[in-house]
C-alpha atoms as a PDB file:
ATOM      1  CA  UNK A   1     100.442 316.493  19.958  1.00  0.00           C
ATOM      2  CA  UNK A   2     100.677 320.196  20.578  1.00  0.00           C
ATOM      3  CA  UNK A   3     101.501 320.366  24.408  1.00  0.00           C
ATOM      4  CA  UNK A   4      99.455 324.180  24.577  1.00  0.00           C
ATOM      5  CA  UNK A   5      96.521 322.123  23.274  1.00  0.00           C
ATOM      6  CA  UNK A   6      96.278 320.119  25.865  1.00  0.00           C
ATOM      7  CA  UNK A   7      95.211 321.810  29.256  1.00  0.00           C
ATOM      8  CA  UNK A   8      93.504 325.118  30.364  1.00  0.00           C
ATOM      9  CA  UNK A   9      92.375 327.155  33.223  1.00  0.00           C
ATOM     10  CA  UNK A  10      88.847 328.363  33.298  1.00  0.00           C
ATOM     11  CA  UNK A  11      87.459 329.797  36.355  1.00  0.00           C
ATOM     12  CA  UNK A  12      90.706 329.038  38.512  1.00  0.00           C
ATOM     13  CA  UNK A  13      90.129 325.056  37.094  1.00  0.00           C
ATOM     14  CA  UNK A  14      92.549 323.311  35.258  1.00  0.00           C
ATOM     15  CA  UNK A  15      90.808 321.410  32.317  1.00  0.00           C
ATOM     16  CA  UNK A  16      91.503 319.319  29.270  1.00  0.00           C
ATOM     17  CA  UNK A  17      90.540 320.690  26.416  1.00  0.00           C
ATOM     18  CA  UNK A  18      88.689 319.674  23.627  1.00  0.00           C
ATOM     19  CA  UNK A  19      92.022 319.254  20.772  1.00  0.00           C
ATOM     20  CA  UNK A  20      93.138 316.695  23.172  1.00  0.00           C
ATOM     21  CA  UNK A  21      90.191 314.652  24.096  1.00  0.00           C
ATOM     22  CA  UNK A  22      89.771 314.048  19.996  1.00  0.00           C
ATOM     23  CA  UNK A  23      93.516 313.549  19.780  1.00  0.00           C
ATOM     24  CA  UNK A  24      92.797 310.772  22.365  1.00  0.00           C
ATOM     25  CA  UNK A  25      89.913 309.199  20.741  1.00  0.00           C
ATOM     26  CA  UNK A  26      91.420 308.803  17.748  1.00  0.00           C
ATOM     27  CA  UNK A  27      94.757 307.440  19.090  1.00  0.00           C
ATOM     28  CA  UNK A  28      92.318 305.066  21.368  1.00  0.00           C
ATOM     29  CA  UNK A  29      90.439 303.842  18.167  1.00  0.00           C
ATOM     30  CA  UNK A  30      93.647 303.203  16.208  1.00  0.00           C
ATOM     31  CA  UNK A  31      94.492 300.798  19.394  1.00  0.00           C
ATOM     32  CA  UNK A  32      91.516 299.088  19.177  1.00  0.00           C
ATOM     33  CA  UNK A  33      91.598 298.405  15.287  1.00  0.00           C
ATOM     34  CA  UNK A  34      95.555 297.099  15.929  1.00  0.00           C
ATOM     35  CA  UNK A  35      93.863 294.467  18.527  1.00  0.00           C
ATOM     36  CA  UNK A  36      91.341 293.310  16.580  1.00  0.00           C
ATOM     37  CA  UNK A  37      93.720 292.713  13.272  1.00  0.00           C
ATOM     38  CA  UNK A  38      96.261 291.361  15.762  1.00  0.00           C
ATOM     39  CA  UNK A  39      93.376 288.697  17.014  1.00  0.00           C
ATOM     40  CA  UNK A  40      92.297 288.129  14.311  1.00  0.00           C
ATOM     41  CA  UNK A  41      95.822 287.163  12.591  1.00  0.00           C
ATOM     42  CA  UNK A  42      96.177 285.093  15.678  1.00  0.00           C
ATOM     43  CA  UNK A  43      93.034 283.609  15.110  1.00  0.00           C
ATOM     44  CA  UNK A  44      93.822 282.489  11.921  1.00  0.00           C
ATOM     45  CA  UNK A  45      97.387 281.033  13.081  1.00  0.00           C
ATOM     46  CA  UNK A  46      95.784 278.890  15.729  1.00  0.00           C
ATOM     47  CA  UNK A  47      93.163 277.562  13.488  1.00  0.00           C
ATOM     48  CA  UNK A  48      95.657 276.475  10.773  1.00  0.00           C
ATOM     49  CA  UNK A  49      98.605 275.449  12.486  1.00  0.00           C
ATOM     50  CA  UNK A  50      97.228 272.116  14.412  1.00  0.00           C
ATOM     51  CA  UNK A  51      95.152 271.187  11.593  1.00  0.00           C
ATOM     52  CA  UNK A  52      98.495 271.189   9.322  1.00  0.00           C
ATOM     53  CA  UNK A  53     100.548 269.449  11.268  1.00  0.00           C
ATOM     54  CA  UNK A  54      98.276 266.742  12.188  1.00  0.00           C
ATOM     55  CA  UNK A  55      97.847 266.447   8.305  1.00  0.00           C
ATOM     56  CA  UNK A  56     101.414 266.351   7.700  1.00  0.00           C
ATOM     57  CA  UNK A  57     102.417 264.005  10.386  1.00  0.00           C
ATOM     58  CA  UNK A  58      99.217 261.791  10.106  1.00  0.00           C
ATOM     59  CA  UNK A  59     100.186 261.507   6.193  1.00  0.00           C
ATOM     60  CA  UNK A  60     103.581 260.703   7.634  1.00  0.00           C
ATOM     61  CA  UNK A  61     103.143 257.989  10.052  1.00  0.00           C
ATOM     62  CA  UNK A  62     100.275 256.299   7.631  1.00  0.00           C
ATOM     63  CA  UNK A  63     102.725 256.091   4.597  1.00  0.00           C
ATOM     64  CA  UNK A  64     105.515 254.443   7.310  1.00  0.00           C
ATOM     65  CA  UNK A  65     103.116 251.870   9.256  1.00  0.00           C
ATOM     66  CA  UNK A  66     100.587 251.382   6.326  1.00  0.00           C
ATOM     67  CA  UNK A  67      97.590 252.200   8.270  1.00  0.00           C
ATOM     68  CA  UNK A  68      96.384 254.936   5.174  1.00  0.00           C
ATOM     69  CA  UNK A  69      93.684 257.113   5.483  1.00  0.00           C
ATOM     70  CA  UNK A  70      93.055 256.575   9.499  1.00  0.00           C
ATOM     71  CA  UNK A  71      95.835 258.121  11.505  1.00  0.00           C
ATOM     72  CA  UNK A  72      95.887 261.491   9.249  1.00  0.00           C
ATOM     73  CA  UNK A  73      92.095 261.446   9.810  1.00  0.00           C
ATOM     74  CA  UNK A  74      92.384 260.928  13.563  1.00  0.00           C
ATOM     75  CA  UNK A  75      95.100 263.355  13.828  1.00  0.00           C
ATOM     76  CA  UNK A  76      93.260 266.358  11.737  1.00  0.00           C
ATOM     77  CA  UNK A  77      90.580 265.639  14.111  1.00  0.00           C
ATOM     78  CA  UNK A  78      92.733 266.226  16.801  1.00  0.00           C
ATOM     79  CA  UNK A  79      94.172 269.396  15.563  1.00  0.00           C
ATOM     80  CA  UNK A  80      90.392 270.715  14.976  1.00  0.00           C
ATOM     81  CA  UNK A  81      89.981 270.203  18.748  1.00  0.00           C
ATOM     82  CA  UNK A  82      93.372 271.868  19.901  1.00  0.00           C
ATOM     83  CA  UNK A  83      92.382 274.434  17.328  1.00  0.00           C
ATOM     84  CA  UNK A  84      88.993 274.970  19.096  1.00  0.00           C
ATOM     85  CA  UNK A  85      90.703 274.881  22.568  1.00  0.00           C
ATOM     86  CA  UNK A  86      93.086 277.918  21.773  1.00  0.00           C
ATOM     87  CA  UNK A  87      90.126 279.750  20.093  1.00  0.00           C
ATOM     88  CA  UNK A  88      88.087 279.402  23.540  1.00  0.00           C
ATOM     89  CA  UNK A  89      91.300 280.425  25.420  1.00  0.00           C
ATOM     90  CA  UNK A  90      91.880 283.583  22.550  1.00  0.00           C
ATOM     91  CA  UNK A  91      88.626 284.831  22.753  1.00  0.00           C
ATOM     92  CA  UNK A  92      88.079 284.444  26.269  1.00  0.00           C
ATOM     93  CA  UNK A  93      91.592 286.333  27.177  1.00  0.00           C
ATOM     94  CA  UNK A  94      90.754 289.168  24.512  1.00  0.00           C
ATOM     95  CA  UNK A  95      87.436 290.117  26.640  1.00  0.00           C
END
């Protein structure tokens, strides 16, 4: 950013000029692009994780105690709920 850009004096008033307010908006609408690919990366993270893992260890504990297909169903379920939870809490934070 040019610094003799940025301010002026007109009529014995100093003001911002024009050069920087754009510089601004365009620095201000790069931020808000970065936050909404940064939620939405996290988005994807939260939905995936707890469904995976209660996969994996519901797979896990079915093949040790013989109980095949309920605990890996019961625990997907679960991770869909945590999964919905941390959306809620995302979404609701990013406001």
């Amino acid at each position: 950013m040019n610094k003799k850009s940025v301010m002026s004096i007109k009529n014995g008033h100093l003001e911002v000029t024009e050069t920087y307010k754009k510089e601004k908006a365009e620095i201000s609408e790069k931020s808000r692009f970065l936050e909404g690919l940064e939620l939405a990366s996290n988005l994807g993270f939260t939905i995936a994780i707890p469904i995976v893992l209660g996969a994996v260890l519901g797979s896990f504990f079915d093949s040790k105690l013989n109980t095949s297909p309920k605990l890996t169903l019961s625990l997907i379920m679960l991770g869909l709920f945590i999964s919905l939870y941390n959306i809620y809490k995302l979404t609701k934070n990013n406001r």
